[in-house]
Each structure stands twice: as C-alpha cells, then as structure tokens.
C-alpha atoms as a PDB file:
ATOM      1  CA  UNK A   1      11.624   2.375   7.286  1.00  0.00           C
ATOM      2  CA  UNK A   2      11.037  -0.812   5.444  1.00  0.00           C
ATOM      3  CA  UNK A   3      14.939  -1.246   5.234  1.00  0.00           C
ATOM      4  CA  UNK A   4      15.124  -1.029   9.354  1.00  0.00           C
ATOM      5  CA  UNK A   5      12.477  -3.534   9.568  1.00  0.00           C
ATOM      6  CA  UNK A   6      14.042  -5.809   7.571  1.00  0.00           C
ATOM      7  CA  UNK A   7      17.516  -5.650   9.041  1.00  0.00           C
ATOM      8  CA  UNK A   8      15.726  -5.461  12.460  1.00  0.00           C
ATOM      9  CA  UNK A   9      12.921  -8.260  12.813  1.00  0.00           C
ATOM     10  CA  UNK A  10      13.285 -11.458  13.648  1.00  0.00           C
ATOM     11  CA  UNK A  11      10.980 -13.098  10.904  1.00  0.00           C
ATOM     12  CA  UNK A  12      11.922 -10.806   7.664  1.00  0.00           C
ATOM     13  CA  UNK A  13      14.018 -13.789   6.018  1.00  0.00           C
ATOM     14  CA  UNK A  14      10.884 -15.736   6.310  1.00  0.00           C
ATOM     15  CA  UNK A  15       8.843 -13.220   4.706  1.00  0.00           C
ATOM     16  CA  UNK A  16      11.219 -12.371   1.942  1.00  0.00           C
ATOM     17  CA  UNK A  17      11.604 -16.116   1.278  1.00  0.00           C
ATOM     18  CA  UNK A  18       7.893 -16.408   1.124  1.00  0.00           C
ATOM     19  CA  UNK A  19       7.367 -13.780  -1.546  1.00  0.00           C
ATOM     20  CA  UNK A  20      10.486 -14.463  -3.483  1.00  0.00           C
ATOM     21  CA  UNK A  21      10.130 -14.661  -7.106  1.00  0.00           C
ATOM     22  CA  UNK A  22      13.340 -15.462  -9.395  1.00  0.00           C
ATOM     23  CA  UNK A  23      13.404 -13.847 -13.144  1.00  0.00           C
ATOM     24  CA  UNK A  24      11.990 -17.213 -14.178  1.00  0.00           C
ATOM     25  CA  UNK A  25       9.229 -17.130 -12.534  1.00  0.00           C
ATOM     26  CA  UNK A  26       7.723 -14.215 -13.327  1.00  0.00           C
ATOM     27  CA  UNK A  27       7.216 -15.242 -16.364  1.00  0.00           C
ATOM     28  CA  UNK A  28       4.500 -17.519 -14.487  1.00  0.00           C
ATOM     29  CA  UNK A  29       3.549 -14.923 -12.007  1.00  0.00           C
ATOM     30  CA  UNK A  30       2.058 -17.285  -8.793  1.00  0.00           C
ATOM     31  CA  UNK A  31      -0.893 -15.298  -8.441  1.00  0.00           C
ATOM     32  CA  UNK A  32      -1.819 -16.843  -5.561  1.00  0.00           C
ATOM     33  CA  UNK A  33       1.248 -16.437  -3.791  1.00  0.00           C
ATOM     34  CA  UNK A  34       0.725 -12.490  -2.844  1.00  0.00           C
ATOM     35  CA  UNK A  35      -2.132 -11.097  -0.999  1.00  0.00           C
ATOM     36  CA  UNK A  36      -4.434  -9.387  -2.610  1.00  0.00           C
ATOM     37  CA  UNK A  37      -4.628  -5.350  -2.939  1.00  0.00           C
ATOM     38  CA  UNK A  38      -7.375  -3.081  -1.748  1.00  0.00           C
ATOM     39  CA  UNK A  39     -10.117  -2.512  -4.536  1.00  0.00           C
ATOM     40  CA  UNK A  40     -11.140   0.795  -3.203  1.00  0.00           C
ATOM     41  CA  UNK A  41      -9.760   4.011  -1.334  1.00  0.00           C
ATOM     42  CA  UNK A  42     -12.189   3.310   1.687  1.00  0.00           C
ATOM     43  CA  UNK A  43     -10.019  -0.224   1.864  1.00  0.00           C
ATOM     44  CA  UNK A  44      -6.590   1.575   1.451  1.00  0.00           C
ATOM     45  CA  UNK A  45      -8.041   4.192   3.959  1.00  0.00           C
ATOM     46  CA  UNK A  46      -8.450   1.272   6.636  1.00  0.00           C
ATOM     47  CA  UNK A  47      -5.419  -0.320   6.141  1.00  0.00           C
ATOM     48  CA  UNK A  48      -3.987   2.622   6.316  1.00  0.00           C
ATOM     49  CA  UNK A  49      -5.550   3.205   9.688  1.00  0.00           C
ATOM     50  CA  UNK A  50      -4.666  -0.299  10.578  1.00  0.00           C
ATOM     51  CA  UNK A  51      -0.702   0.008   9.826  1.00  0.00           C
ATOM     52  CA  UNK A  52      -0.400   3.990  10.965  1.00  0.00           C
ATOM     53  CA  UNK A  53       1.605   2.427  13.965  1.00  0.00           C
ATOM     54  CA  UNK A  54       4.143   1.453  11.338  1.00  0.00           C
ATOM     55  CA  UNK A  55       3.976   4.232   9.088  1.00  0.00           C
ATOM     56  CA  UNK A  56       4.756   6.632  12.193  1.00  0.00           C
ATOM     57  CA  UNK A  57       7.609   4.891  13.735  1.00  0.00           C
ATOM     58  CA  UNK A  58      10.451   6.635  14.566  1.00  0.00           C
ATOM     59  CA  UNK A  59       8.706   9.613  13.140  1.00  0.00           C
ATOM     60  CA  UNK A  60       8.913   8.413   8.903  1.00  0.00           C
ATOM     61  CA  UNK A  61       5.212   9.627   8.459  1.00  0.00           C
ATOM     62  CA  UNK A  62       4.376  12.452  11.534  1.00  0.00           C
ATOM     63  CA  UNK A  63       0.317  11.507  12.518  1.00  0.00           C
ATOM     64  CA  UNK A  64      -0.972  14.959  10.715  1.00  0.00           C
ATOM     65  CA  UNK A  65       0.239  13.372   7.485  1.00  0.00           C
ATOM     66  CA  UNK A  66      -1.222  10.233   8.092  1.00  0.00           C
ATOM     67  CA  UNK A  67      -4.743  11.322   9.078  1.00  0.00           C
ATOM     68  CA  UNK A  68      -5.021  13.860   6.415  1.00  0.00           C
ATOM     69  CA  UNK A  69      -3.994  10.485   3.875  1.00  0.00           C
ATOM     70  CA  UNK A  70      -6.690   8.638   5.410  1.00  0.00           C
ATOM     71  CA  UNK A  71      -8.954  11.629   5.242  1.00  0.00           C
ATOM     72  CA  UNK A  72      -8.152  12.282   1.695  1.00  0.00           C
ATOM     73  CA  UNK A  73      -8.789   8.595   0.845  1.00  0.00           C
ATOM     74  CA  UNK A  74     -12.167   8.704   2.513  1.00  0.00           C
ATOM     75  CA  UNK A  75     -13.355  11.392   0.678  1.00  0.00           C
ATOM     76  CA  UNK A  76     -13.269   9.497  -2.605  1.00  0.00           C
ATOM     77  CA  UNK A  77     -16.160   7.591  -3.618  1.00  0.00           C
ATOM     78  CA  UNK A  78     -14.312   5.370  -5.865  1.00  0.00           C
ATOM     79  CA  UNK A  79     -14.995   1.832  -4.846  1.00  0.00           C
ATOM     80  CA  UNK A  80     -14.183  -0.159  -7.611  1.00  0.00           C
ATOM     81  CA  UNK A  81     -10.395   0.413  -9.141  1.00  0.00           C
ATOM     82  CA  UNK A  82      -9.715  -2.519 -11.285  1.00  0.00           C
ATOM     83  CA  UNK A  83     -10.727  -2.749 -15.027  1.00  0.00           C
ATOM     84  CA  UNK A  84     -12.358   0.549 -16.299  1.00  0.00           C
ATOM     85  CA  UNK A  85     -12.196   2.305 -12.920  1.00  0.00           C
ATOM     86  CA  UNK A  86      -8.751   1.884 -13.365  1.00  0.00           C
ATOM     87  CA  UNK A  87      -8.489   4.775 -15.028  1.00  0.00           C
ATOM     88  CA  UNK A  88     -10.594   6.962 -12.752  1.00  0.00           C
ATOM     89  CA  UNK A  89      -7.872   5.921 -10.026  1.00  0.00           C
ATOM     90  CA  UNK A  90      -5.121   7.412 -12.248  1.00  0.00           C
ATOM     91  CA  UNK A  91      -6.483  10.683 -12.183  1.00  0.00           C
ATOM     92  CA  UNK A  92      -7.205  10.508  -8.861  1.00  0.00           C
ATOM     93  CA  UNK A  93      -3.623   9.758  -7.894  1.00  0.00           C
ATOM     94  CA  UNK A  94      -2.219  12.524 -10.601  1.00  0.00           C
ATOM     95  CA  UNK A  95      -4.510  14.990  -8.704  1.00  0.00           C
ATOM     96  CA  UNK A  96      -3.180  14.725  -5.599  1.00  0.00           C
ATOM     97  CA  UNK A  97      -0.172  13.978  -6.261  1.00  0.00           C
ATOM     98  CA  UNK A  98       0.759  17.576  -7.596  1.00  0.00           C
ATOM     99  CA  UNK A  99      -1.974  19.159  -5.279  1.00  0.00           C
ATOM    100  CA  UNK A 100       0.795  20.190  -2.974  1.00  0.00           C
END
C-alpha cells in the first residue's frame, strides 16, 4: 500500500524530500522535522479512524479488521506511553500481538 502511493501520487517526492535524513544526519536527529506520535491508544485509535480510508484501499486492511483495531485500542486505558508507561505499552503490544 504505501509502495502504490508512492509510485502513484503526485506529491510523494515532496514528502520524501521533506523527511529525508542522510546517515549524517542522524547523528543530529532534527527533532523538529517529523510530526509528532500519538501519546496514547485513544490518539492512535482516532487516527486510526481518521486514515481507515487509506488503510482499506484496494482492500489492504478489510473494515472488520480495522474497527476491531480501533476497538481494541479504545479499550485500553493507557494514556500516557512515553517514559515509564513505556513499558506498560510493551506489554500491551506483546499481548495482542500473539492473542491471535
């Protein structure tokens, strides 16, 4: 999916330039330069939500498999996932990861 985009819309050299970063610089990671993540599943769950239109094209992610991601995401109560929480997220993720 994210290969067909890039081969097929019109602005993906301008996005890729954007968010380039050569082996030099990551050395001096431009923090700035990238959007931030989500710091919680009810954030991921939304943009999730927001970008299902994507995920389902051309049938890469069927809708059942999207809303039961969202649902599983909403079901969390994890809202902080940086520094100690951190953690807490890992498990989460192994969990459902192998719950299937």
């Amino acid at each position: 999916l994210a290969a067909l985009q890039g081969l097929t819309e019109k602005n993906s050299l301008d996005i890729a330039s954007q968010y380039y970063l050569s082996q030099e610089g990551a050395s001096n990671f431009p923090k700035e330069k990238f959007p931030l993540l989500p710091s919680s599943c009810g954030q991921v769950a939304r943009l999730v939500q927001d970008k299902r239109q994507w995920l389902e094209k051309n049938n890469v992610f069927p809708a059942a498999i999207v809303d039961y991601i969202i649902k599983l995401l909403e079901g969390e109560e994890l809202e902080i996932i940086t520094g100690e929480r951190g953690t807490d997220l890992q498990k989460v993720l192994h969990r459902d990861l192998h719950r299937h």
